[in-house]
C-alpha atoms as a PDB file:
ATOM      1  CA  UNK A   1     -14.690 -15.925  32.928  1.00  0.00           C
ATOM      2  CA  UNK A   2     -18.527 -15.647  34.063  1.00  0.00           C
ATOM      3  CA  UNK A   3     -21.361 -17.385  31.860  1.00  0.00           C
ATOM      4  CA  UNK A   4     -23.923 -14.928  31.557  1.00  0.00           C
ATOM      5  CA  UNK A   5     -27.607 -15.455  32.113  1.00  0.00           C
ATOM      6  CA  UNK A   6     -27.900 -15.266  28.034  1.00  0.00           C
ATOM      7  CA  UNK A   7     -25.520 -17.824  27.629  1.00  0.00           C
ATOM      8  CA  UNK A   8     -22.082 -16.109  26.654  1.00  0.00           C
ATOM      9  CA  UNK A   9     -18.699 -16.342  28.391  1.00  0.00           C
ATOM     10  CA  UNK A  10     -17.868 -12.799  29.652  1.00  0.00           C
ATOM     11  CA  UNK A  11     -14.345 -11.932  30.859  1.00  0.00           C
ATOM     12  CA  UNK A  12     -13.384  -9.103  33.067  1.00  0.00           C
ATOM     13  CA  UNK A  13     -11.199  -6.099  31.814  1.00  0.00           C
ATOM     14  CA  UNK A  14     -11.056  -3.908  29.212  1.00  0.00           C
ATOM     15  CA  UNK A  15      -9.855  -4.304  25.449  1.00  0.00           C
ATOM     16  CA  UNK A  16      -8.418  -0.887  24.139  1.00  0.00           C
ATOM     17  CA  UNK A  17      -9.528  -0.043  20.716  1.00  0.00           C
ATOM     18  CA  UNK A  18      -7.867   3.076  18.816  1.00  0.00           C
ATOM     19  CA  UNK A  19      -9.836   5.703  16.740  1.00  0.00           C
ATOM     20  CA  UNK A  20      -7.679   4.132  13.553  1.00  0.00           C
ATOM     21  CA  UNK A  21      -8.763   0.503  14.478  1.00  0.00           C
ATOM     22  CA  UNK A  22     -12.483   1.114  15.307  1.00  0.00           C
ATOM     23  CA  UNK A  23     -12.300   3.163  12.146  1.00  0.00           C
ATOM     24  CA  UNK A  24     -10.821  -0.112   9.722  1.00  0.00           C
ATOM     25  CA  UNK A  25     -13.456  -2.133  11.586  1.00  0.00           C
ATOM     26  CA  UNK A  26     -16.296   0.106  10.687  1.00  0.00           C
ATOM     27  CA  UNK A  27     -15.075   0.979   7.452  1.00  0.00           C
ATOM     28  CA  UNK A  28     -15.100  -2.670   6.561  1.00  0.00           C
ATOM     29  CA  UNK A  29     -18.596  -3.842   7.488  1.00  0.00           C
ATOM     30  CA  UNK A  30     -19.974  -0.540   6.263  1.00  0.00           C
ATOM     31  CA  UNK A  31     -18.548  -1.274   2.928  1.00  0.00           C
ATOM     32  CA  UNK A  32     -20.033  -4.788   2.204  1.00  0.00           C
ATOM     33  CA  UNK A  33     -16.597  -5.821   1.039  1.00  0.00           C
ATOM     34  CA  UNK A  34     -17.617  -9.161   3.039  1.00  0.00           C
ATOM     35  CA  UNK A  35     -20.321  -9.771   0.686  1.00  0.00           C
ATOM     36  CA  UNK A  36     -18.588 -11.567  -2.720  1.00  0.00           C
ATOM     37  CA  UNK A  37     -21.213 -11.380  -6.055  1.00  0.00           C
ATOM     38  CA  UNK A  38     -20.088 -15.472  -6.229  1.00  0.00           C
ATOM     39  CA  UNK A  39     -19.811 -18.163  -3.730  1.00  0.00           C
ATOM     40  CA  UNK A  40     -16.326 -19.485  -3.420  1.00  0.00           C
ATOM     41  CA  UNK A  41     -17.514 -23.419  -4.377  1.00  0.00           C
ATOM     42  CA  UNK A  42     -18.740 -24.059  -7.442  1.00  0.00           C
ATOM     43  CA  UNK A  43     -21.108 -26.581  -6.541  1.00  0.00           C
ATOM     44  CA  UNK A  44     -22.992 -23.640  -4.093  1.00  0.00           C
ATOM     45  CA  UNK A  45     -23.508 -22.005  -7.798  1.00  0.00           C
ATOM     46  CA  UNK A  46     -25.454 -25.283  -9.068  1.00  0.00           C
ATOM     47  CA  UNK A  47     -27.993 -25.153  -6.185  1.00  0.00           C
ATOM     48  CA  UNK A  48     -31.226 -23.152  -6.265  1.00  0.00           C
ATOM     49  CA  UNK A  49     -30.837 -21.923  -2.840  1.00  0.00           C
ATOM     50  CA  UNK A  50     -27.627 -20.365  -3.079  1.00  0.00           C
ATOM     51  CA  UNK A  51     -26.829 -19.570  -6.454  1.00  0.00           C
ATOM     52  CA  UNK A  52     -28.405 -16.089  -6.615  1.00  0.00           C
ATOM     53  CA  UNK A  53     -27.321 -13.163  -4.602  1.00  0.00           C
ATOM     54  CA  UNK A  54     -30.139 -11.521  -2.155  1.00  0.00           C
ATOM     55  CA  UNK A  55     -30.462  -8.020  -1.293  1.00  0.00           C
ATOM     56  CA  UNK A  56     -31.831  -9.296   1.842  1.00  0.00           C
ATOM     57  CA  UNK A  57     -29.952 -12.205   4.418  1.00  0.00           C
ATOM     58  CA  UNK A  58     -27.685 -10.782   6.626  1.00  0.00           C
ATOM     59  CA  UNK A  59     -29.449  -9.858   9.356  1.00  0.00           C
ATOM     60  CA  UNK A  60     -27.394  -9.834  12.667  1.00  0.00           C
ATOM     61  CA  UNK A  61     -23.882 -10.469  11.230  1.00  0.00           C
ATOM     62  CA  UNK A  62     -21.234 -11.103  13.783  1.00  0.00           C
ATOM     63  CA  UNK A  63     -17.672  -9.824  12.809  1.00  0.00           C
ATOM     64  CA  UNK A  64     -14.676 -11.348  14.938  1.00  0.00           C
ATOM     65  CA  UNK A  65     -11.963  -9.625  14.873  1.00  0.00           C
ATOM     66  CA  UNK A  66      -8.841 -10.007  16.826  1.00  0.00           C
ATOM     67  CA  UNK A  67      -7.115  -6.660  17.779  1.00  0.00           C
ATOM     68  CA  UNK A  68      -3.274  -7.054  16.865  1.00  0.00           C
ATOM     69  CA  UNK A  69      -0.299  -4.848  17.192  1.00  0.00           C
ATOM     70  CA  UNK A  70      -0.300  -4.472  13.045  1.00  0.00           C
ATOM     71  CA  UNK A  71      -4.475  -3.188  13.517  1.00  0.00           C
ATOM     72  CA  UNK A  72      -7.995  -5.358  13.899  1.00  0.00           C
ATOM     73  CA  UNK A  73      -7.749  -8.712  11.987  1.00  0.00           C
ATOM     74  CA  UNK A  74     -10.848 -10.221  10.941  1.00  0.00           C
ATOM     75  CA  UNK A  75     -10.835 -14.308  11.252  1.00  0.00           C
ATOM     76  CA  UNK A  76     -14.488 -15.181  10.798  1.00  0.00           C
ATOM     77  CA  UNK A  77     -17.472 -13.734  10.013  1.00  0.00           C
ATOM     78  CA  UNK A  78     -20.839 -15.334  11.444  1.00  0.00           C
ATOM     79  CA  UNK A  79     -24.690 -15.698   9.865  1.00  0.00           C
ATOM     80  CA  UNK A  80     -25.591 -16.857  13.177  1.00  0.00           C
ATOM     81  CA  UNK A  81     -24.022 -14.957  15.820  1.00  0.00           C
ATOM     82  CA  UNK A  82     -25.470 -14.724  19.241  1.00  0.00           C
ATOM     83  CA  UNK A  83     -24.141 -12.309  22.063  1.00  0.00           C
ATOM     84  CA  UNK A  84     -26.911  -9.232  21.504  1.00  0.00           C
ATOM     85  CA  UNK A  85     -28.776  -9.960  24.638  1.00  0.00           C
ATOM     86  CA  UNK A  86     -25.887 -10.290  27.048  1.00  0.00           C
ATOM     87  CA  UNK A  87     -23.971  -6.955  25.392  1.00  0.00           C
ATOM     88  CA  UNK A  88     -27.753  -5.206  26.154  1.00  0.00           C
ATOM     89  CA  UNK A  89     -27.524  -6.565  29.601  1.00  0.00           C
ATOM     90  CA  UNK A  90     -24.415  -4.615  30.279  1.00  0.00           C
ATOM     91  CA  UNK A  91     -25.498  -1.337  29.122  1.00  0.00           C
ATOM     92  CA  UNK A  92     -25.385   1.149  31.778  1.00  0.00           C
ATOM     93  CA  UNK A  93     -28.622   3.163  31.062  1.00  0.00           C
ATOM     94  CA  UNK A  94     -32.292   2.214  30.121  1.00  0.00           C
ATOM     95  CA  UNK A  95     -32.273   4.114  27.005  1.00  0.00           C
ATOM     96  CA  UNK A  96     -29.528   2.820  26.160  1.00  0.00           C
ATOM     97  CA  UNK A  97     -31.202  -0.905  26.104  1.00  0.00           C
ATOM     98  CA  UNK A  98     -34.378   0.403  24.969  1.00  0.00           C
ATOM     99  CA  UNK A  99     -32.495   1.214  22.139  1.00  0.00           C
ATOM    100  CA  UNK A 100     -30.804  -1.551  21.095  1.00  0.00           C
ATOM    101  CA  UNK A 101     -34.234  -3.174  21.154  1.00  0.00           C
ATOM    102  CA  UNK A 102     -35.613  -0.801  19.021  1.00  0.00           C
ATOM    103  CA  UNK A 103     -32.959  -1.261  16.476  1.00  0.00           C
ATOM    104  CA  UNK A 104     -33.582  -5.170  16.534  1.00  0.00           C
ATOM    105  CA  UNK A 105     -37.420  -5.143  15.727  1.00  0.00           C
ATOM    106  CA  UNK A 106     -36.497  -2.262  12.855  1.00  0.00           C
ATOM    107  CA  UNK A 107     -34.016  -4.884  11.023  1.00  0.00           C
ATOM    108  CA  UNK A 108     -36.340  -7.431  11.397  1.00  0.00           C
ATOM    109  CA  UNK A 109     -39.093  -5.286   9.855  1.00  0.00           C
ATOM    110  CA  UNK A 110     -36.121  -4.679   6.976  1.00  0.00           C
ATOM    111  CA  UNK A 111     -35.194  -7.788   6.381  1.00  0.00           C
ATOM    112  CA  UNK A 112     -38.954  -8.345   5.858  1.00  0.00           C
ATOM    113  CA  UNK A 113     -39.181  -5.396   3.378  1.00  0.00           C
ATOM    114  CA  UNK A 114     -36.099  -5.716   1.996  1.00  0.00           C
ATOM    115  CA  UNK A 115     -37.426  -9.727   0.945  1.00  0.00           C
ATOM    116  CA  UNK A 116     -40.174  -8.059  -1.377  1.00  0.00           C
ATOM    117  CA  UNK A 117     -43.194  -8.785   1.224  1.00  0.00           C
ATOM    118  CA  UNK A 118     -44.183  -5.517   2.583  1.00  0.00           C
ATOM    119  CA  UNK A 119     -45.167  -4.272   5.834  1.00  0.00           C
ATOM    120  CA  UNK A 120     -47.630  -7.437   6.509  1.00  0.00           C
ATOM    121  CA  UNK A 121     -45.015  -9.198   8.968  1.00  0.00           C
ATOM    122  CA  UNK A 122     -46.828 -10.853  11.595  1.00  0.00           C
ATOM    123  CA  UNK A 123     -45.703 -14.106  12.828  1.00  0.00           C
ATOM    124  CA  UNK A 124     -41.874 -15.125  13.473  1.00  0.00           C
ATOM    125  CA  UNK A 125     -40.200 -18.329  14.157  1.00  0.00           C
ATOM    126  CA  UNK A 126     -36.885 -18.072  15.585  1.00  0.00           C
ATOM    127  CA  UNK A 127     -35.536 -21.597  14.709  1.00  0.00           C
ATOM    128  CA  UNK A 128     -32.498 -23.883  15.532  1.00  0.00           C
ATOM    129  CA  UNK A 129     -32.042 -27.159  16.121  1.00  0.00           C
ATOM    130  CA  UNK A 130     -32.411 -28.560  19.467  1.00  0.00           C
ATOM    131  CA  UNK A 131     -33.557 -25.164  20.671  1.00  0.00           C
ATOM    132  CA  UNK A 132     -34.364 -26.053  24.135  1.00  0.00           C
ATOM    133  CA  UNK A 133     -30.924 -27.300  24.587  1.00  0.00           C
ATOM    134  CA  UNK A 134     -28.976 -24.635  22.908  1.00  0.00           C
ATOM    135  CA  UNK A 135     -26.628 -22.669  25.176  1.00  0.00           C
ATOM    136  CA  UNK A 136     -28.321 -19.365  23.745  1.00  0.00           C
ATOM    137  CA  UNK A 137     -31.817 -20.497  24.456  1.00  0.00           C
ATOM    138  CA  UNK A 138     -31.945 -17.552  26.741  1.00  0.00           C
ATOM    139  CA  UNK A 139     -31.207 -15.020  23.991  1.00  0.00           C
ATOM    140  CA  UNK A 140     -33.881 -16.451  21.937  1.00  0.00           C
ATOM    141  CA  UNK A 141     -36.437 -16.314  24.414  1.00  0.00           C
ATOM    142  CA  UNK A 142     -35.593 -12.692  24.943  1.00  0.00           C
ATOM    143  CA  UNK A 143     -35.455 -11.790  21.248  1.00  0.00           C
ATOM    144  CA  UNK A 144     -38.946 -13.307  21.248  1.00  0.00           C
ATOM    145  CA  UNK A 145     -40.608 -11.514  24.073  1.00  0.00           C
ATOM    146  CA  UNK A 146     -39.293  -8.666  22.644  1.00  0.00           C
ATOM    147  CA  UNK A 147     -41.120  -8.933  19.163  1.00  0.00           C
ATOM    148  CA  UNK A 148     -44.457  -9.803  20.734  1.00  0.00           C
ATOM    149  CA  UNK A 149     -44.036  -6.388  22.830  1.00  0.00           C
ATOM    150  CA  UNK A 150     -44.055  -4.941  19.090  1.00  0.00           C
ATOM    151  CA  UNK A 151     -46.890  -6.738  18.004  1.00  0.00           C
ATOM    152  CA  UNK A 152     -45.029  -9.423  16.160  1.00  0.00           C
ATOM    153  CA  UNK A 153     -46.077 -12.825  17.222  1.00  0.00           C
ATOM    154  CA  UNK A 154     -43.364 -15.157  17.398  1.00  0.00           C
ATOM    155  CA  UNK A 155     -42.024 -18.615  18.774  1.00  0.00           C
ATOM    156  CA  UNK A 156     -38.861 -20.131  19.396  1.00  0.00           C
ATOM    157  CA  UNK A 157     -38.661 -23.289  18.173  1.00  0.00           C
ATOM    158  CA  UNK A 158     -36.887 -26.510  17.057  1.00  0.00           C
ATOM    159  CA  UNK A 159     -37.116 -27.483  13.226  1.00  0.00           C
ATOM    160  CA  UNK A 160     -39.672 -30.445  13.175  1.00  0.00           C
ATOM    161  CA  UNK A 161     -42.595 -28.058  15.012  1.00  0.00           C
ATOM    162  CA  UNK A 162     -42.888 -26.142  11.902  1.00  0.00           C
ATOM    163  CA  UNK A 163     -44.722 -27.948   9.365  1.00  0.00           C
ATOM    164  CA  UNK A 164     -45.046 -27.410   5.457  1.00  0.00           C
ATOM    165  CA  UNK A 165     -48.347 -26.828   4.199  1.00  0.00           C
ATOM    166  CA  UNK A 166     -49.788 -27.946   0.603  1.00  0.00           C
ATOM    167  CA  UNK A 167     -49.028 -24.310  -0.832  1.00  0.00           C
ATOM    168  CA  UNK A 168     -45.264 -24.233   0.652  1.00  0.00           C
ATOM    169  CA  UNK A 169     -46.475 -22.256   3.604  1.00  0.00           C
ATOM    170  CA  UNK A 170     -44.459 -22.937   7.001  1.00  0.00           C
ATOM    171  CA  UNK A 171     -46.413 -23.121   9.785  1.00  0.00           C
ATOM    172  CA  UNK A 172     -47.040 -23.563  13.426  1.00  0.00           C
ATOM    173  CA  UNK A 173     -49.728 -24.127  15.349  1.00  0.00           C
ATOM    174  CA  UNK A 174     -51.855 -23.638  12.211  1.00  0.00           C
ATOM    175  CA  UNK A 175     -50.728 -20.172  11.783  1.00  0.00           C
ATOM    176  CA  UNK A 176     -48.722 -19.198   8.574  1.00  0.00           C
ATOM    177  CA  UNK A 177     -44.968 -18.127   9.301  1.00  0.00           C
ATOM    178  CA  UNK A 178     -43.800 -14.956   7.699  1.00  0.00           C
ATOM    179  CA  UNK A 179     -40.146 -14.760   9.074  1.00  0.00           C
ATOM    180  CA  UNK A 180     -37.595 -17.425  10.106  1.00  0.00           C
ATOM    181  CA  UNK A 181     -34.979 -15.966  11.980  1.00  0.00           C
ATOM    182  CA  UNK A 182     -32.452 -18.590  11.336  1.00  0.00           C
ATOM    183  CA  UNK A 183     -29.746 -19.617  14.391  1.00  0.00           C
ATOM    184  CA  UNK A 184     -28.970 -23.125  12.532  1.00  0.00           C
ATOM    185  CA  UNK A 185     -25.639 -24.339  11.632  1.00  0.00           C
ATOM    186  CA  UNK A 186     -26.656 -26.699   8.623  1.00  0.00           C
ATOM    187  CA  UNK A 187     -25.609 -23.391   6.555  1.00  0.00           C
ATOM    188  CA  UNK A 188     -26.514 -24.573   3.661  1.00  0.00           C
ATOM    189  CA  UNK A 189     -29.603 -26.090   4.551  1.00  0.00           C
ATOM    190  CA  UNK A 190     -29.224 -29.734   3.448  1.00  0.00           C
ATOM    191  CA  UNK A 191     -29.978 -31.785   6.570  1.00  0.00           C
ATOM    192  CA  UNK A 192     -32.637 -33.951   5.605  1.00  0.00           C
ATOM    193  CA  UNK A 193     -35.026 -32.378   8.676  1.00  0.00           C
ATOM    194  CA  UNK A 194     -34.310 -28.609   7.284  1.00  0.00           C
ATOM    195  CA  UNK A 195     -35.461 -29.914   3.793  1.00  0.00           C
ATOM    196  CA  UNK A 196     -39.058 -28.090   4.375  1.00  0.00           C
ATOM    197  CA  UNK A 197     -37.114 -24.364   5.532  1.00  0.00           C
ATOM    198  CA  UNK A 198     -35.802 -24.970   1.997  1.00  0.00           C
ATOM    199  CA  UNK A 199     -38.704 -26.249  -0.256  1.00  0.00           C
ATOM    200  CA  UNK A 200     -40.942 -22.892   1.320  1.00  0.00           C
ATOM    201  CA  UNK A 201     -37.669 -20.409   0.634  1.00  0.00           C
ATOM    202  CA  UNK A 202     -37.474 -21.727  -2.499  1.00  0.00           C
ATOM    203  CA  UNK A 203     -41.556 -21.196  -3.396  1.00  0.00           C
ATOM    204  CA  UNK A 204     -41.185 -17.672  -1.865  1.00  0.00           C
ATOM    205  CA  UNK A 205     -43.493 -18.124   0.794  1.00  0.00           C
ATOM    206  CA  UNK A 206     -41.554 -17.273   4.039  1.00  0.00           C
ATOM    207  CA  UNK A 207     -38.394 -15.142   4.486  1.00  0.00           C
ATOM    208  CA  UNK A 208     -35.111 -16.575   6.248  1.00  0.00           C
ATOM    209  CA  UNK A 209     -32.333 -14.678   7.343  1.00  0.00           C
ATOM    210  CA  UNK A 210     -29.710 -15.077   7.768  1.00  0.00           C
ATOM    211  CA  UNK A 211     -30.128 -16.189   4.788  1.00  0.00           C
ATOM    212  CA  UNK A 212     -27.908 -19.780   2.939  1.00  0.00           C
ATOM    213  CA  UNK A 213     -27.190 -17.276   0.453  1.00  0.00           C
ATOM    214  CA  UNK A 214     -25.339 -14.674   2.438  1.00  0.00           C
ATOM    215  CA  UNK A 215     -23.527 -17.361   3.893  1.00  0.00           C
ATOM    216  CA  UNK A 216     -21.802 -18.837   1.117  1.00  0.00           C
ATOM    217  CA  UNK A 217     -20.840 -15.409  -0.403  1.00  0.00           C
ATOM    218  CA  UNK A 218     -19.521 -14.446   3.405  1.00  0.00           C
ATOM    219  CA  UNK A 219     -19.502 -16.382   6.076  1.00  0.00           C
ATOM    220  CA  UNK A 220     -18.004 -19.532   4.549  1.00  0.00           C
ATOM    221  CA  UNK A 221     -14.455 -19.256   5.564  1.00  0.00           C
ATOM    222  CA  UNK A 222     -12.573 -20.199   2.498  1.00  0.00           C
ATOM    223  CA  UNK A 223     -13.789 -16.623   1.382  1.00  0.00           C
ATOM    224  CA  UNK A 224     -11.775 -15.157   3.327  1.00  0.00           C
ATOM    225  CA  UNK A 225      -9.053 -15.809   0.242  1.00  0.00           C
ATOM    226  CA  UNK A 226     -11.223 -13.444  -1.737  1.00  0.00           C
ATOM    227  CA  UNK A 227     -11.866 -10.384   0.376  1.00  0.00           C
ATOM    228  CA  UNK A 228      -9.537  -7.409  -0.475  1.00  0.00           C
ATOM    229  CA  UNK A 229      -8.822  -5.505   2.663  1.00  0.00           C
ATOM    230  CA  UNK A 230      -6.510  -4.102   5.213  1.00  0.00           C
ATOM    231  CA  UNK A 231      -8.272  -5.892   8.371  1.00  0.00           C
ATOM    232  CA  UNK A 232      -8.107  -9.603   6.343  1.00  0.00           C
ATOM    233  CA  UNK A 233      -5.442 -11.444   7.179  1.00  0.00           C
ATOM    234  CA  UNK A 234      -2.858 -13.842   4.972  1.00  0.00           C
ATOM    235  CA  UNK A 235      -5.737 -16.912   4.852  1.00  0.00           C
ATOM    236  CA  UNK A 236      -4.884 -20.013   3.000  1.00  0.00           C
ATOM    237  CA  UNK A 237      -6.400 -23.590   2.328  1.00  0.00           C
ATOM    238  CA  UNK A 238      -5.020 -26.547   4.053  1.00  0.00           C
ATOM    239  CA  UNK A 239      -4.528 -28.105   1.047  1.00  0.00           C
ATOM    240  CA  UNK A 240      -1.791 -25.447   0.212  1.00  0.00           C
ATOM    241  CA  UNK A 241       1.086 -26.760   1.614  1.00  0.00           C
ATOM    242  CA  UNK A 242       2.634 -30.189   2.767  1.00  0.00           C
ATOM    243  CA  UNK A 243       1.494 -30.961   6.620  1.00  0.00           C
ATOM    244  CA  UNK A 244       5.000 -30.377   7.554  1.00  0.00           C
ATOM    245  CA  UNK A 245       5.215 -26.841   6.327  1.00  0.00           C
ATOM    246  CA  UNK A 246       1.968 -26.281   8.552  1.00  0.00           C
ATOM    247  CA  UNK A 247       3.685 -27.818  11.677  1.00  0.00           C
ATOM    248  CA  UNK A 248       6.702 -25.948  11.696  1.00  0.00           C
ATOM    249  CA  UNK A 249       4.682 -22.836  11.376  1.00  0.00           C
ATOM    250  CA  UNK A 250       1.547 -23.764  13.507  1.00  0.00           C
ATOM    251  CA  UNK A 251       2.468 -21.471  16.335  1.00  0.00           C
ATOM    252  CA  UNK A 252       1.762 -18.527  13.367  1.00  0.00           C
ATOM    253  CA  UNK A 253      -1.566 -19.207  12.323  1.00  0.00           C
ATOM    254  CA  UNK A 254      -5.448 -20.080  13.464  1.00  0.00           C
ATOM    255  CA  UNK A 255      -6.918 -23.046  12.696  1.00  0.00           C
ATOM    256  CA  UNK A 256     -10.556 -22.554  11.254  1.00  0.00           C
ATOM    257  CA  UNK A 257     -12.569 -24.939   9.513  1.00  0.00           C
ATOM    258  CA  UNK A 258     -14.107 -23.469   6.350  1.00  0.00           C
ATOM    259  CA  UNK A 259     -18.391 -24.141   6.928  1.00  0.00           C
ATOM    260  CA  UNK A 260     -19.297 -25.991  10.225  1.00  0.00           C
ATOM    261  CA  UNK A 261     -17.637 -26.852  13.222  1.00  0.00           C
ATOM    262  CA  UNK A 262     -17.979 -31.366  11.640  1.00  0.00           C
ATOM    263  CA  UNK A 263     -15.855 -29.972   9.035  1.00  0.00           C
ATOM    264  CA  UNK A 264     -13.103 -32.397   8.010  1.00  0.00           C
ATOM    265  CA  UNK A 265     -10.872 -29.690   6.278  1.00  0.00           C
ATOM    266  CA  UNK A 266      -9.605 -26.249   7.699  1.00  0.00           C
ATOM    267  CA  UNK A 267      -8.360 -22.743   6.375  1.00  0.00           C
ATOM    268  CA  UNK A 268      -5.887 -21.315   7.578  1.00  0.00           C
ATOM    269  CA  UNK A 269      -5.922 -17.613   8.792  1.00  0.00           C
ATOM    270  CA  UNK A 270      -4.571 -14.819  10.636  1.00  0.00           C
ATOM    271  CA  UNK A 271      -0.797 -15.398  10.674  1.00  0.00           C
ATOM    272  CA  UNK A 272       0.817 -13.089  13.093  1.00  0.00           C
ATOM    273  CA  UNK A 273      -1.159 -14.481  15.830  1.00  0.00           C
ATOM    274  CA  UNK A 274       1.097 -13.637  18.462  1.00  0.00           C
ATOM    275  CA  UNK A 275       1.058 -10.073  18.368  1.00  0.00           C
ATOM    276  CA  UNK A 276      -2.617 -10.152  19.379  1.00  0.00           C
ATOM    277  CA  UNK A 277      -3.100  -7.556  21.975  1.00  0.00           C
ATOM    278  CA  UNK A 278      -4.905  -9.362  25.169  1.00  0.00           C
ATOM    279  CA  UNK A 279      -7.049  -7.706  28.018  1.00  0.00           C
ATOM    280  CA  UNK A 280      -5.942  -4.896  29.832  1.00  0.00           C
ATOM    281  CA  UNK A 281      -6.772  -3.838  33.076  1.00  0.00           C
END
């Protein structure tokens, strides 16, 4: 494996995909199967944030899926993927990255839309914790330059620079912020220094996406239950069986744990495991 210069692990060869898997794959995102009317914990319905389904949150949606001899396999779907940069790097011609740029400024313009707040986007924060430190700092800085080449001023940045004004505003450097794009992992937004991303969501006054929202309805992992489909696997809670049930059959299943890699519990997904189909040459 290499480390590209946006931060992702690339490994030489070639995956082979059939016309009948790349058609389940598409089939599946395309039909928002992923995205459940109800959160699978009841507790997500209780809280303000989450309890209401968006028609806006999902923007850049990662699908991993695991290419088997029995077709694709989905065993996790991310709010916060990362990995657009370094796939643009490799494209072989300049239209075909001009492009794929293109297409990222139009579904942040969407998202904006979509939200209810017009065409008056002007100022983005793309936020995570820690940003300077994150592996996919690169990415972000790329996403950004790319958005102020369309007009759309915007700043990568760690929570704690964005501060909450009087009227719920977020802002930065006294300028009101229309549009988090949001790469952090407190999913649910409950860390006590995310607490003013949530007050200004709640008043209305800024736009998030992905959004806590779509991540409790798909991302969360104990979903995964709930979605009727031929690329989800046989997925089942930890809880489900005695531990030595799950040791005998380890070898049979991935490990996942349901919200957040500090989970304490896991689901368990994708049995068949070792058919999966590895790199060919």
């Amino acid at each position: 494996k290499i480390m590209s210069e946006y931060g992702v692990p690339l490994k030489d060869g070639t995956v082979r995909i059939n016309d009948e898997d790349w058609r389940l794959m598409r089939d599946f995102i395309e039909s928002g199967a992923w995205k459940l009317s109800e959160p699978a914990l009841p507790d997500d319905c209780l809280d303000p944030l989450l309890q209401n389904s968006l028609p806006y949150g999902a923007f850049m949606m990662g699908f991993d899926f695991h290419i088997t001899n029995d077709g694709p396999k989905l065993i996790e779907i991310n709010t916060n993927a990362g990995g657009l940069a370094a796939v643009t790097s490799l494209a072989g011609y300049c239209i075909e990255k001009l492009y794929t740029m293109y297409k990222f400024v139009q579904a942040v313009e969407d998202e904006y839309k979509q939200a209810g707040f017009g065409d008056s986007l002007n100022v983005v924060a793309i936020v995570d914790d820690n940003v300077q430190n994150q592996k996919l700092y690169g990415e972000m800085l790329l996403f950004a330059e790319i958005l102020r080449l369309n007009n759309i001023e915007t700043y990568v940045l760690s929570p704690e620079d964005l501060v909450l004004s009087q009227e719920n505003y977020l802002t930065y450097q006294e300028q009101r912020v229309d549009f988090v794009y949001n790469r952090i992992t407190d999913f649910r937004l409950t860390a006590e220094n995310h607490q003013h991303l949530r007050a200004s969501a709640l008043a209305n006054k800024v736009v998030i996406s992905p959004h806590p929202s779509c991540y409790v309805r798909s991302a969360d992992k104990r979903n995964l239950e709930r979605i009727d489909h031929a690329v989800v696997p046989e997925s089942a809670l930890l809880s489900s069986k005695p531990r030595e049930e799950w040791m005998a059959e380890k070898k049979q299943w991935v490990f996942k744990p349901p919200d957040g890699a500090a989970s304490r519990g896991s689901v368990l997904l994708f049995a068949k495991l070792l058919t999966t189909r590895g790199l060919q040459g």
